[in-house]
Protein backbone atom coordinates (compact mmCIF):
# COMPACT_ATOMS: atom_id res chain seq x y z
CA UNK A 1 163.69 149.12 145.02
CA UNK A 2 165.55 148.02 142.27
CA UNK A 3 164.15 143.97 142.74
CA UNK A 4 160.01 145.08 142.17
CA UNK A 5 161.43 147.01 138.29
CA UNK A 6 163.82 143.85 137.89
CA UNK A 7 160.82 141.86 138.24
CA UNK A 8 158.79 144.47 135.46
CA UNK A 9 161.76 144.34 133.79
CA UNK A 10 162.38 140.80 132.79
CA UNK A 11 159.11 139.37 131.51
CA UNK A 12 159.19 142.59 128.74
CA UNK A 13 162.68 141.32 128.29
CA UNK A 14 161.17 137.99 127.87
CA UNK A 15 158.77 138.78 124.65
CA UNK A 16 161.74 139.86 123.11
CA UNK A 17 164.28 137.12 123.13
CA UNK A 18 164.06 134.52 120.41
CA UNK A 19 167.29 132.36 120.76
CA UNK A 20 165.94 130.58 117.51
CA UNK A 21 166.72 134.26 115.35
CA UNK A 22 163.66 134.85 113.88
CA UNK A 23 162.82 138.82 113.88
CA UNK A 24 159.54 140.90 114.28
CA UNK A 25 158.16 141.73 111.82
CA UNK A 26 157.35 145.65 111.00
CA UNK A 27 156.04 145.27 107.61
CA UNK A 28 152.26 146.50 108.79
CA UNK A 29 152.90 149.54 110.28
CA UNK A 30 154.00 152.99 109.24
CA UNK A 31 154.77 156.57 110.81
CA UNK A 32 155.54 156.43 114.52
CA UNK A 33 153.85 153.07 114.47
CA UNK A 34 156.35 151.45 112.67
CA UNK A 35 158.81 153.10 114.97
CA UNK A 36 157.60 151.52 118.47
CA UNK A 37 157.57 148.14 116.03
CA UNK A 38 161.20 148.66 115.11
CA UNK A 39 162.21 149.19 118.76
CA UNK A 40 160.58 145.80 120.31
CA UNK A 41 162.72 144.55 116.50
CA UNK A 42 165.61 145.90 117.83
CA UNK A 43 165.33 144.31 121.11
CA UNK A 44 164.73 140.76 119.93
CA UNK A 45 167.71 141.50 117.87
CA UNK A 46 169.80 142.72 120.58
CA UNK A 47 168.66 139.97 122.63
CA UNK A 48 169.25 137.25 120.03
CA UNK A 49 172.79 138.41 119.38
CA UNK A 50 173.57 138.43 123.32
CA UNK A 51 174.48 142.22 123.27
CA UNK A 52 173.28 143.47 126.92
CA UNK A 53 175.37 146.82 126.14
CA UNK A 54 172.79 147.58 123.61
CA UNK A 55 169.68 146.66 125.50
CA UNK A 56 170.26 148.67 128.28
CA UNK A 57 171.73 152.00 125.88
CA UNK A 58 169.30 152.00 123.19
CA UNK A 59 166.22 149.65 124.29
CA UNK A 60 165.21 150.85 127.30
CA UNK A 61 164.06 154.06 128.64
CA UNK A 62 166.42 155.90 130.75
CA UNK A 63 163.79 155.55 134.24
CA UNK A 64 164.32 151.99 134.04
CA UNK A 65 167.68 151.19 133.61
CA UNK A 66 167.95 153.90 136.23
CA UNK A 67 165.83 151.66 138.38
CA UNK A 68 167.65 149.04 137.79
CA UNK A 69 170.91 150.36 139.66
CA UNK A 70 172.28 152.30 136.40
CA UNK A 71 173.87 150.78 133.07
CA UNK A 72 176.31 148.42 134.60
CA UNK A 73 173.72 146.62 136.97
CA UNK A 74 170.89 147.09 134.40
CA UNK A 75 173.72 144.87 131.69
CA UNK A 76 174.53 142.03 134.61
CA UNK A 77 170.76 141.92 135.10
CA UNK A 78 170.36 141.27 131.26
CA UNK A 79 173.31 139.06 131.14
CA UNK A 80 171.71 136.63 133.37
CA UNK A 81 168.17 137.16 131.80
CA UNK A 82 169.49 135.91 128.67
CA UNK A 83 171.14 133.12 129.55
CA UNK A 84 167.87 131.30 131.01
CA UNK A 85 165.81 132.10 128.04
CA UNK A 86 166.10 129.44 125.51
CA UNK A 87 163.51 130.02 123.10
CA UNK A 88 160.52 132.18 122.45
CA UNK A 89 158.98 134.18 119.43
CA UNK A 90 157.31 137.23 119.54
CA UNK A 91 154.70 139.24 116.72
CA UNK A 92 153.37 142.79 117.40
CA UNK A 93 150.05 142.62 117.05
CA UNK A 94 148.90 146.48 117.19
CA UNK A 95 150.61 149.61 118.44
CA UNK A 96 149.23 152.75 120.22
CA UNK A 97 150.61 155.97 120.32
CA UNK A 98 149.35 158.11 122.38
CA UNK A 99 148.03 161.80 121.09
CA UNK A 100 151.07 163.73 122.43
CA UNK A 101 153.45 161.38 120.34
CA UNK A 102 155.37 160.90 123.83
CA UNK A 103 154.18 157.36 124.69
CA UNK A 104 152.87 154.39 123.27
CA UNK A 105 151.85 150.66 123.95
CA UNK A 106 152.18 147.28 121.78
CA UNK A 107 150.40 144.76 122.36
CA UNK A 108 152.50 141.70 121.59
CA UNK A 109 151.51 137.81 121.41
CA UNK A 110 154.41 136.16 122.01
CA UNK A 111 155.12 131.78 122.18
CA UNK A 112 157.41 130.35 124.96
CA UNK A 113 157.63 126.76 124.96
CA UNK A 114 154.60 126.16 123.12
CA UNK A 115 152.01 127.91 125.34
CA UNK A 116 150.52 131.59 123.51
CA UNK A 117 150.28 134.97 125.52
CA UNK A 118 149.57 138.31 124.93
CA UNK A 119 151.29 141.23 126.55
CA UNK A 120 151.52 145.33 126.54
CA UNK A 121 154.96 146.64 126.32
CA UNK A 122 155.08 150.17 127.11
CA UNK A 123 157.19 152.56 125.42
CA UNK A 124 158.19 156.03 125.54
CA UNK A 125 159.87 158.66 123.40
CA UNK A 126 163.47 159.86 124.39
CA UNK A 127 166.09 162.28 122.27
CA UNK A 128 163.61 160.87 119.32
CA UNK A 129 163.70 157.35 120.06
CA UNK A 130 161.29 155.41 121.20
CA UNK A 131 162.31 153.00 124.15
CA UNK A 132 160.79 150.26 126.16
CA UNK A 133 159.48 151.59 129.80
CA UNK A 134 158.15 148.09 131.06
CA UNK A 135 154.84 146.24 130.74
CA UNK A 136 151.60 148.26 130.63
């Protein structure tokens, strides 16, 4: 089970690695919007700066790392992510959240090796953070 989520895993890992440091922007978005913004941020930042630790314990939900054989497999899994990503940017385009406040989605445009493509991270809210469940 844990190679299908590794698989839903990576690619949303993907959009948020930028080995050449530039960030996401948050700037147009406010409220919980800006929130699920700041997260996929945080992630590129995390990602940038190599620090799997904080990818698997503050990025993503619970479920997945879970799925992913717990905290130590989830950082190995990272580890190795990150070190065949070279370069990509990422933008959030627009954010959802949904009525209940519990989930949302960002849909994210995102340039790897010259070539455009848009994406839906999902996201969920846990102990009053939002945190990235996979692709929607």
């Amino acid at each position: 089970m844990r190679r299908p989520m590794l698989v839903v895993l990576l690619p949303a890992l993907a959009l948020g690695v930028s080995a050449c440091g530039s960030s996401v922007s948050t700037a147009g978005f406010s409220g919980a919007e800006h929130e699920v913004a700041q997260t996929i941020a945080n992630l590129q930042s995390h990602a940038t700066a190599g620090e799997e630790k904080k990818i698997c314990g503050e990025d993503l939900a619970a479920a997945l790392v879970a799925k992913l054989g717990g905290t130590k497999s989830c950082e190995t899994a990272i580890k190795h992510q990150l070190a065949e990503v070279d370069s990509l940017e990422v933008s959030v385009q627009s954010v959802h959240v949904a009525a209940d406040g519990k989930s949302a989605t960002a849909q994210v445009e995102s340039i790897h090796e010259g070539k455009h493509g848009p994406s839906t991270i999902a996201l969920v809210k846990e102990g009053g953070k939002w945190r990235i469940s996979g692709l929607a």
